[in-house]
C-alpha atoms as a PDB file:
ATOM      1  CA  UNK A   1     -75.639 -55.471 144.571  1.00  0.00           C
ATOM      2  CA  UNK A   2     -76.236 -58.386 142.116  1.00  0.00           C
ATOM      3  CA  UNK A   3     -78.697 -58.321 139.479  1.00  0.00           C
ATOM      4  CA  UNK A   4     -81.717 -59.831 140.079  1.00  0.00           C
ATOM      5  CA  UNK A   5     -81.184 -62.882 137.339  1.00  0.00           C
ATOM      6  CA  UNK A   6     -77.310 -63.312 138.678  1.00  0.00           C
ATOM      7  CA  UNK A   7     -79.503 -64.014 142.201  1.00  0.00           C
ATOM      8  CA  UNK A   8     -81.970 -66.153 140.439  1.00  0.00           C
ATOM      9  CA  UNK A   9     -78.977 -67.795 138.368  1.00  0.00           C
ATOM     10  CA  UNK A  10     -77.392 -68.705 141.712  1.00  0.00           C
ATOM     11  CA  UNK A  11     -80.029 -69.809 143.493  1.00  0.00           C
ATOM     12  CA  UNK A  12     -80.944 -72.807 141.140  1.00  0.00           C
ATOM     13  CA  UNK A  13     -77.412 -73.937 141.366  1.00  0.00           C
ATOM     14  CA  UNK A  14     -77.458 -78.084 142.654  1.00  0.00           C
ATOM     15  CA  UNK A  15     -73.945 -78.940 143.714  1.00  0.00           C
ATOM     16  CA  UNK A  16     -74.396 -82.731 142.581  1.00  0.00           C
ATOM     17  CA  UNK A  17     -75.620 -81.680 139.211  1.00  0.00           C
ATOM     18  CA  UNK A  18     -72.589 -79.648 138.825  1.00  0.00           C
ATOM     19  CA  UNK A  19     -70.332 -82.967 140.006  1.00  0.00           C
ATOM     20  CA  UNK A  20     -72.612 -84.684 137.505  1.00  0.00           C
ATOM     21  CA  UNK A  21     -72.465 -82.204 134.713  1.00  0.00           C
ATOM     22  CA  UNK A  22     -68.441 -82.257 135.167  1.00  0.00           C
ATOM     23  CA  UNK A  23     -67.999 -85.752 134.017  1.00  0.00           C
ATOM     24  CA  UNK A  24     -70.534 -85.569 131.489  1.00  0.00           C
ATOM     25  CA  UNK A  25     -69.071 -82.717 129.450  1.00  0.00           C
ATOM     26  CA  UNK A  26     -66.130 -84.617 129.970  1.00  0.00           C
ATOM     27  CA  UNK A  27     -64.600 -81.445 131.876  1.00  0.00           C
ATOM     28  CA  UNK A  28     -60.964 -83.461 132.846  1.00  0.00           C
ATOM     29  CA  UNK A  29     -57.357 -82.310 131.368  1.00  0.00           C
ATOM     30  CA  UNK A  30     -56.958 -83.306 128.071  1.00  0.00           C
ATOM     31  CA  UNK A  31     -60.272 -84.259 127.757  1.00  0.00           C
ATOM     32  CA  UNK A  32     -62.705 -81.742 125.102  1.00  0.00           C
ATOM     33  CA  UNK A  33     -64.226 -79.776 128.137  1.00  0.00           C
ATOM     34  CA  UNK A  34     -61.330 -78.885 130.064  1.00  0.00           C
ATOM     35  CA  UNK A  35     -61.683 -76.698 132.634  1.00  0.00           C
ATOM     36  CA  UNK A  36     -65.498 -75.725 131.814  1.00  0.00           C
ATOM     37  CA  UNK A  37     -67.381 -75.151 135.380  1.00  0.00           C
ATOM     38  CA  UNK A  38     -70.810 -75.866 136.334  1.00  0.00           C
ATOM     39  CA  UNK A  39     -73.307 -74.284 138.701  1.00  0.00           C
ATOM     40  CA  UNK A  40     -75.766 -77.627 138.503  1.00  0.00           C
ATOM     41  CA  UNK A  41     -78.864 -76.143 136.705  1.00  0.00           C
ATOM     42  CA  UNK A  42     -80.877 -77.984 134.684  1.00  0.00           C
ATOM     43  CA  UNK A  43     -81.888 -76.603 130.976  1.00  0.00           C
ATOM     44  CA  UNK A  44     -85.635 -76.196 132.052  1.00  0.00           C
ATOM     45  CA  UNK A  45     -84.705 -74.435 134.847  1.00  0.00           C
ATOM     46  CA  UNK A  46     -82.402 -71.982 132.572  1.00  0.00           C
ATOM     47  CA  UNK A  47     -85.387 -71.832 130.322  1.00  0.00           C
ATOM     48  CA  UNK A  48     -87.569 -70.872 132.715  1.00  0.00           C
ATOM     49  CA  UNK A  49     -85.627 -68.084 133.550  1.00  0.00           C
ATOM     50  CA  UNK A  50     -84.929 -66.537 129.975  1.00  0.00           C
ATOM     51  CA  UNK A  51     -88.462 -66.243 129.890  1.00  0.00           C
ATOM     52  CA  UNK A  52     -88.686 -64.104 132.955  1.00  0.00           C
ATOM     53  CA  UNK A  53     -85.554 -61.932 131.773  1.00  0.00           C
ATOM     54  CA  UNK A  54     -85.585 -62.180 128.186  1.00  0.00           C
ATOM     55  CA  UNK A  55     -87.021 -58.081 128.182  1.00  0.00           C
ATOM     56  CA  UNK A  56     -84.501 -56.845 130.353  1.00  0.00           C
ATOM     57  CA  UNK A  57     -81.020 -57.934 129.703  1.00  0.00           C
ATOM     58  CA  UNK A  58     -79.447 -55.930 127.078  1.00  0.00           C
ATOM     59  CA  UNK A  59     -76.686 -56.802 124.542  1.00  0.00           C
ATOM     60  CA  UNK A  60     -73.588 -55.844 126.894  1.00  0.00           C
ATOM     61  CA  UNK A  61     -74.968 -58.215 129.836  1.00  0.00           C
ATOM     62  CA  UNK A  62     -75.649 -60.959 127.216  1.00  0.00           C
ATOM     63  CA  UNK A  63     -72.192 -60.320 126.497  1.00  0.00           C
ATOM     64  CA  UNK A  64     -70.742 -60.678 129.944  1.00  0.00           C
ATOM     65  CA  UNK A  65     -73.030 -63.763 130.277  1.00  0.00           C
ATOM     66  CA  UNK A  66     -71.434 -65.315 127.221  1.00  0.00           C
ATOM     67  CA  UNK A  67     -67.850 -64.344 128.320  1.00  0.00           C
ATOM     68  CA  UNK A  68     -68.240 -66.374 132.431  1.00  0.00           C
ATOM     69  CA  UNK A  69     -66.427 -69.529 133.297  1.00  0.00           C
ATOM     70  CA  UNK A  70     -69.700 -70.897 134.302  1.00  0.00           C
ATOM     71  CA  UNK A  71     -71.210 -73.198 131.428  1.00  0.00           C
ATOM     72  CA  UNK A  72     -74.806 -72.664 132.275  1.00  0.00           C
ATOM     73  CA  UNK A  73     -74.283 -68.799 132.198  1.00  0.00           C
ATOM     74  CA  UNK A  74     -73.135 -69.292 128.286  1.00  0.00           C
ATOM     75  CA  UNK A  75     -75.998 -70.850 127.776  1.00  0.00           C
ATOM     76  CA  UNK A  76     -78.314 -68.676 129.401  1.00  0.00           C
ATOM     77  CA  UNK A  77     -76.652 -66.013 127.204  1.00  0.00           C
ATOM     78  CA  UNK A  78     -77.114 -67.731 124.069  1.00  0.00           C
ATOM     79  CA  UNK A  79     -80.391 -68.457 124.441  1.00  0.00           C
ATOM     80  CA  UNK A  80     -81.402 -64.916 125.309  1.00  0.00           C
ATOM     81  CA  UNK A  81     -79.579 -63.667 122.028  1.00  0.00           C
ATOM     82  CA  UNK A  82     -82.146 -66.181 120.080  1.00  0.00           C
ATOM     83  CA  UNK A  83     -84.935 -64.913 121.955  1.00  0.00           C
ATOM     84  CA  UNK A  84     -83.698 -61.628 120.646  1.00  0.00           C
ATOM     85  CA  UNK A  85     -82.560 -62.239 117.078  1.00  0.00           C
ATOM     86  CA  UNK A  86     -86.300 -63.701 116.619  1.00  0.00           C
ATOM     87  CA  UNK A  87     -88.193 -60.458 118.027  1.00  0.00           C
ATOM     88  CA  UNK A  88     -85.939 -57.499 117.162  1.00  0.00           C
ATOM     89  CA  UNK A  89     -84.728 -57.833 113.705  1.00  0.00           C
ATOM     90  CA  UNK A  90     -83.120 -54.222 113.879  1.00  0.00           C
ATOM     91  CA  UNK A  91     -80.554 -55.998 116.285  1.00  0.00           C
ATOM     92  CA  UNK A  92     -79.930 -59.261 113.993  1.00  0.00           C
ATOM     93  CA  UNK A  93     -76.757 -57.987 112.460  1.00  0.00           C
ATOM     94  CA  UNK A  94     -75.271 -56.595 115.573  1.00  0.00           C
ATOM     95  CA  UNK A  95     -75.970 -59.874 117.537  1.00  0.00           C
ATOM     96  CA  UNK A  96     -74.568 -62.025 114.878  1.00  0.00           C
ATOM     97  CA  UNK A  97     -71.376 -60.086 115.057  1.00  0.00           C
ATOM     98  CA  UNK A  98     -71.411 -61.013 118.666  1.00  0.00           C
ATOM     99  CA  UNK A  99     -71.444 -64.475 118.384  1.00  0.00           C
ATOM    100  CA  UNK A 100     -68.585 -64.359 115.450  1.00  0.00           C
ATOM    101  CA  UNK A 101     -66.893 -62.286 117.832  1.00  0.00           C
ATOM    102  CA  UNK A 102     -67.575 -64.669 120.941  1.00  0.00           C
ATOM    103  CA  UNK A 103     -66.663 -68.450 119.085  1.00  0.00           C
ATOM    104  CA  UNK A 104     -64.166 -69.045 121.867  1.00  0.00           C
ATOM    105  CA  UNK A 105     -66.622 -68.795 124.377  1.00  0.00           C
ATOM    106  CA  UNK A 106     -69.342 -71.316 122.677  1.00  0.00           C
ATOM    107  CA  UNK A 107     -67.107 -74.201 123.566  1.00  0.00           C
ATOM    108  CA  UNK A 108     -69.262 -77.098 123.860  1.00  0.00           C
ATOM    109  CA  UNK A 109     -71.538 -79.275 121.666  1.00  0.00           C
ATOM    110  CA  UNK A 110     -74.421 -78.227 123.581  1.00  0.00           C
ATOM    111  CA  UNK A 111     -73.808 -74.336 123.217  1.00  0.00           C
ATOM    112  CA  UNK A 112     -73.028 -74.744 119.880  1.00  0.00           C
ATOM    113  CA  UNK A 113     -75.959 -77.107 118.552  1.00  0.00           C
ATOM    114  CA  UNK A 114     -78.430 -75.334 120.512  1.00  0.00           C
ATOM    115  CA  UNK A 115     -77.577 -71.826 119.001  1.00  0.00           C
ATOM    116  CA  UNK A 116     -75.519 -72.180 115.796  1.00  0.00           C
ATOM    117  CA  UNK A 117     -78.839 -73.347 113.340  1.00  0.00           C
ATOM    118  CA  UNK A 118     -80.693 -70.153 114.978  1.00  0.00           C
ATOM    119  CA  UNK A 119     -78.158 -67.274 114.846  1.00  0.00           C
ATOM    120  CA  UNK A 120     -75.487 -68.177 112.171  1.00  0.00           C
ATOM    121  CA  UNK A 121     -77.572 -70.319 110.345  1.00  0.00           C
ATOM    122  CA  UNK A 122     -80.712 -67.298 110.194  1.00  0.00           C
ATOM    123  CA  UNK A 123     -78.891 -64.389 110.135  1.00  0.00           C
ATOM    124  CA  UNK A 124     -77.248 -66.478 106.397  1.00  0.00           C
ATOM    125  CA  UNK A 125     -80.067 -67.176 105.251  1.00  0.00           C
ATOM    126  CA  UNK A 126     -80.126 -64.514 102.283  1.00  0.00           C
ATOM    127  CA  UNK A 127     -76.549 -63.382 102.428  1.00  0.00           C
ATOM    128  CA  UNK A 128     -73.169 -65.117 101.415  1.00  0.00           C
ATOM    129  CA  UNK A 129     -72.169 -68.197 103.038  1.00  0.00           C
ATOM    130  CA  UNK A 130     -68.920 -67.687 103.189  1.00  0.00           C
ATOM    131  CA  UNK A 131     -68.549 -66.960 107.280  1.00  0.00           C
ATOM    132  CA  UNK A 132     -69.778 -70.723 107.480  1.00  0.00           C
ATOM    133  CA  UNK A 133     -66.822 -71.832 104.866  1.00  0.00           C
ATOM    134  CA  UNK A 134     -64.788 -69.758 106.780  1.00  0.00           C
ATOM    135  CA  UNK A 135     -65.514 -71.202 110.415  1.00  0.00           C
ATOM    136  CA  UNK A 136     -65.489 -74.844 108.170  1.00  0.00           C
ATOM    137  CA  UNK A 137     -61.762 -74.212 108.036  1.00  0.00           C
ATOM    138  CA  UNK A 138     -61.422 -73.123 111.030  1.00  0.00           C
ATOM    139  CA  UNK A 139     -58.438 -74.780 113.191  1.00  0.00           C
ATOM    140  CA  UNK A 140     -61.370 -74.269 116.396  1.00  0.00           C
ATOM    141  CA  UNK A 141     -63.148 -77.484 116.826  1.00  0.00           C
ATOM    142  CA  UNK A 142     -66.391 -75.696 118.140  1.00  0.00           C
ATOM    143  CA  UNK A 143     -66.058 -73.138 114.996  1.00  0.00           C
ATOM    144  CA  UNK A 144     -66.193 -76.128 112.985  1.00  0.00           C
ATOM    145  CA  UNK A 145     -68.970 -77.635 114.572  1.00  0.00           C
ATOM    146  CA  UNK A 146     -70.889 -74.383 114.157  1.00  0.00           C
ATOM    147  CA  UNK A 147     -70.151 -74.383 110.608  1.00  0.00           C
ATOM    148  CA  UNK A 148     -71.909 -78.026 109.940  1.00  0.00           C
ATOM    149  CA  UNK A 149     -74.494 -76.953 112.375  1.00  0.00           C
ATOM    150  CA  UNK A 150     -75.671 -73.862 111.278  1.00  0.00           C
ATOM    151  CA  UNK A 151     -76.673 -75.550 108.465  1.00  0.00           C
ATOM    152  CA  UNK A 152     -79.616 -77.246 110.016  1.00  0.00           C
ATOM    153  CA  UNK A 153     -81.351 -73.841 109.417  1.00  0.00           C
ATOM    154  CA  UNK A 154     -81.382 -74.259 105.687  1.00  0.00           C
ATOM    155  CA  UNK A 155     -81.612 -78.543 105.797  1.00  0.00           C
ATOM    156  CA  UNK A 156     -84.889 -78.012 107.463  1.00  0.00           C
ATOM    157  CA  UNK A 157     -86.140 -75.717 104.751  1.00  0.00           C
ATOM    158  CA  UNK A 158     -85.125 -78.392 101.894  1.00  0.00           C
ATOM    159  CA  UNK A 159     -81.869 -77.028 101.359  1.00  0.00           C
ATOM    160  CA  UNK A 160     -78.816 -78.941 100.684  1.00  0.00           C
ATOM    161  CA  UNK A 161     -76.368 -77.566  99.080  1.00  0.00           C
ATOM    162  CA  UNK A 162     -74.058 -75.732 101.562  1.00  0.00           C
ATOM    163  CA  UNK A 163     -74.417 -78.427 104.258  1.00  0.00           C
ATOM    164  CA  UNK A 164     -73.159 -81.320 101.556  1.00  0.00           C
ATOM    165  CA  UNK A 165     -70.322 -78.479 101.186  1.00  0.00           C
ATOM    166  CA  UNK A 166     -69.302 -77.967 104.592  1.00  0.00           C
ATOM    167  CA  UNK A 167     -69.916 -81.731 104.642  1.00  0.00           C
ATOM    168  CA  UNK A 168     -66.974 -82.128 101.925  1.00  0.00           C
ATOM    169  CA  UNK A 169     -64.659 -79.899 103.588  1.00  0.00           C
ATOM    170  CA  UNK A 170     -64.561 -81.905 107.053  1.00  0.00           C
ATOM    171  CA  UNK A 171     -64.894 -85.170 105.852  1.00  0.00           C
ATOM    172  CA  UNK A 172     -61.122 -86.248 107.197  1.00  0.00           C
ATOM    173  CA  UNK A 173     -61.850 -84.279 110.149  1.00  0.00           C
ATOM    174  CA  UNK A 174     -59.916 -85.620 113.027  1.00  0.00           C
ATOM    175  CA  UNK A 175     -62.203 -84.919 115.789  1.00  0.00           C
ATOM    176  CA  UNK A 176     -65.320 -87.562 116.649  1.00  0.00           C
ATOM    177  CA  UNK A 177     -67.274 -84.493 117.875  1.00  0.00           C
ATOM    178  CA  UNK A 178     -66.915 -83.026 114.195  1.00  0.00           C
ATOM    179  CA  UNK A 179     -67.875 -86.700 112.534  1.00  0.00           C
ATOM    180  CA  UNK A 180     -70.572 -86.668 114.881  1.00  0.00           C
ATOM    181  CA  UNK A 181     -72.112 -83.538 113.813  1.00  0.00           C
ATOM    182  CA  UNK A 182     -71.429 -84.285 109.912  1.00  0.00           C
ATOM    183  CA  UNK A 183     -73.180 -87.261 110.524  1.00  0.00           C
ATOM    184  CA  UNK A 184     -75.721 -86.160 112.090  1.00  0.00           C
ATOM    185  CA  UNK A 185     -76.496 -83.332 109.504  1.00  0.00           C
ATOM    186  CA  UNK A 186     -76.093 -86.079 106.387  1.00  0.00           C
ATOM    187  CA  UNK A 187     -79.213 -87.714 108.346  1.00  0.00           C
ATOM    188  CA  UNK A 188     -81.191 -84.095 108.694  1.00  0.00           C
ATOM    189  CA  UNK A 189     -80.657 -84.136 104.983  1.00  0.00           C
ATOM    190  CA  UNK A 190     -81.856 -87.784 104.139  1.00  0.00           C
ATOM    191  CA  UNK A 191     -85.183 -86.881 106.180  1.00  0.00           C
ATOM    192  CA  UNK A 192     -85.634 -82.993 104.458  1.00  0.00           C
ATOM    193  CA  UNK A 193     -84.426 -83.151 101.412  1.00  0.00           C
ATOM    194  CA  UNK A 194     -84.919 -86.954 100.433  1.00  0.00           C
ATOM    195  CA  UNK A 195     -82.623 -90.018 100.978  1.00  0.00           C
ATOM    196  CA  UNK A 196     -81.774 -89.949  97.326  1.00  0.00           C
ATOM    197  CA  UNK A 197     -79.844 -86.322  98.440  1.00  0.00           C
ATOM    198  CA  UNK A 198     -78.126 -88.283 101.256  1.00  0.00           C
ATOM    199  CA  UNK A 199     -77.151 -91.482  99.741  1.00  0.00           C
ATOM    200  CA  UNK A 200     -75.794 -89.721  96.601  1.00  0.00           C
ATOM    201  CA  UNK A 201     -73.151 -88.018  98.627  1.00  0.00           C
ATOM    202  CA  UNK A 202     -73.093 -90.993 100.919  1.00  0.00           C
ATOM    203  CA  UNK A 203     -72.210 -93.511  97.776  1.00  0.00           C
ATOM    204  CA  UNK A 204     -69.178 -91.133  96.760  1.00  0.00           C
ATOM    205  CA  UNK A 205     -67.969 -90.825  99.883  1.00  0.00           C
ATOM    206  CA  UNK A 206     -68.838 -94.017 102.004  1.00  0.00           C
ATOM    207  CA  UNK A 207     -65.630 -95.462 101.892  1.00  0.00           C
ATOM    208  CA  UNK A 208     -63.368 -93.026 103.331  1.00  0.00           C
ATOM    209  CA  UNK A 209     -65.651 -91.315 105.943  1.00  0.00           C
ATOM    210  CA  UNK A 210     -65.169 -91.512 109.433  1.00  0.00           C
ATOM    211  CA  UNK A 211     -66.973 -94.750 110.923  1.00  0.00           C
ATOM    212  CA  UNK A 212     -68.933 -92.303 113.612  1.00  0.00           C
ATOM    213  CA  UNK A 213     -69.856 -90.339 110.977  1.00  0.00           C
ATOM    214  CA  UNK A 214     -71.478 -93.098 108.773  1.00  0.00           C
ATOM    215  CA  UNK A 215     -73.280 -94.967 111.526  1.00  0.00           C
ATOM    216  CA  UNK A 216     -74.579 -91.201 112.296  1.00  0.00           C
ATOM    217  CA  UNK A 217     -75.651 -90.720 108.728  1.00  0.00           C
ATOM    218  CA  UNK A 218     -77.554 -94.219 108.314  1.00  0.00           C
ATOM    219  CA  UNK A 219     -78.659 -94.661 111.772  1.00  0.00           C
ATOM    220  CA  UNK A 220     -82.594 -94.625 110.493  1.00  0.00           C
ATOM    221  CA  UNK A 221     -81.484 -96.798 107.319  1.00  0.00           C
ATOM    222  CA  UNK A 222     -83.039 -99.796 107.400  1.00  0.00           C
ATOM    223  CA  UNK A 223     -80.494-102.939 108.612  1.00  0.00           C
ATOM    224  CA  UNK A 224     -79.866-104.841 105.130  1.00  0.00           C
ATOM    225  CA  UNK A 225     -78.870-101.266 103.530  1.00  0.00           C
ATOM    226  CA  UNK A 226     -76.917-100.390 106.555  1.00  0.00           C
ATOM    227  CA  UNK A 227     -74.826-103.512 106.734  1.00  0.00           C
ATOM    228  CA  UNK A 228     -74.101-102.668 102.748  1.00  0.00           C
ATOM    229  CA  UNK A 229     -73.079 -99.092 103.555  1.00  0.00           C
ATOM    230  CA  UNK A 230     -70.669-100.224 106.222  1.00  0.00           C
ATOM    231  CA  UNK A 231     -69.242-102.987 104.534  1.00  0.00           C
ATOM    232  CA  UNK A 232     -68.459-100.444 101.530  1.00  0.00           C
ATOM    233  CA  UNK A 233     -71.135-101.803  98.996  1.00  0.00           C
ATOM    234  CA  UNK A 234     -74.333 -99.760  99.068  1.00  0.00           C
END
């Protein structure tokens, strides 16, 4: 007999939002997304419902969650294992062991963004870095990713210093999803920390970062000092 959330799980599935969600993620061969499947449930909907559960699905179902072929079900599980990192600090370690332990299965920008600052990032947040460096090196795009990510968590407090790190270390990054996310952090530290943080690392390094991850970085520059950044002259 299936659990009652499996039921409820299934029974928000839309068929067209799956087609939909296929081409978004970009869910082709060869393409970052390969072979991910979709029930078609929208990320209200899957809030909704780790409300409702969040007191009665333990670590081993979150694991299971985290461990299906169905991309909604990952996220269903990762958001649960916030909701529990947040309210039982007893089970902080043991849950950020299961994420470590369960990279390969957080295998999309969404899963990753969405849960990286909060459980990584957190859990860090008085200990050693040096999982982040670690993942930084990683040869797993998504471990990457939740390397830069993860650091949102201490950007937001004022913190710099191990995001412009990680930042250094995937700056020739091959992958736009990785420039992206560089990018996008440089920004999160221009608005927390100051735009004198941001544009000192952004003057060193301006002229041999990614394009994506430049135009991510200025994006809320105004246009005269954007034009100068991209042209290689700030």
């Amino acid at each position: 007999m299936p659990n009652t959330w499996d039921s409820d799980i299934r029974k928000a599935a839309e068929p067209e939002q799956a087609r939909i969600l296929q081409r978004f993620f970009k869910t082709g061969p060869g393409e970052y997304g390969a072979g991910d499947r979709f029930l078609g449930i929208k990320v209200p909907v899957i809030r909704t419902l780790v409300k409702k559960y969040r007191h009665d699905i333990d670590l081993g179902d979150i694991q299971t969650l985290l461990r299906s072929p169905y991309h909604e079900k990952r996220l269903f599980s990762l958001l649960l294992m916030i909701e529990k990192f947040r309210a039982q600090q007893d089970l902080r370690r043991e849950i950020f062991d299961l994420y470590l332990d369960n990279t390969a299965h957080i295998n999309s920008w969404d899963l990753v963004d969405v849960s990286a600052p909060h459980i990584a990032g957190a859990f860090l947040q008085d200990k050693s870095r040096r999982p982040l460096f670690r993942l930084a090196r990683s040869r797993n795009l998504w471990e990457r990713r939740i390397a830069m990510v993860a650091t949102l968590h201490y950007i937001r407090q004022g913190a710099s210093d191990t995001a412009l790190s990680i930042a250094a270390i995937l700056l020739q990054d091959k992958h736009d999803l990785i420039h992206k996310a560089v990018g996008w952090m440089l920004r999160e530290i221009g608005k927390y920390c100051g735009p004198e943080t941001e544009e000192t690392f952004l003057r060193q390094h301006c002229t041999t970062m990614p394009r994506t991850m430049l135009r991510y970085a200025i994006e809320r520059f105004p246009e005269a000092k954007r034009r100068a950044y991209l042209s290689g002259t700030p």
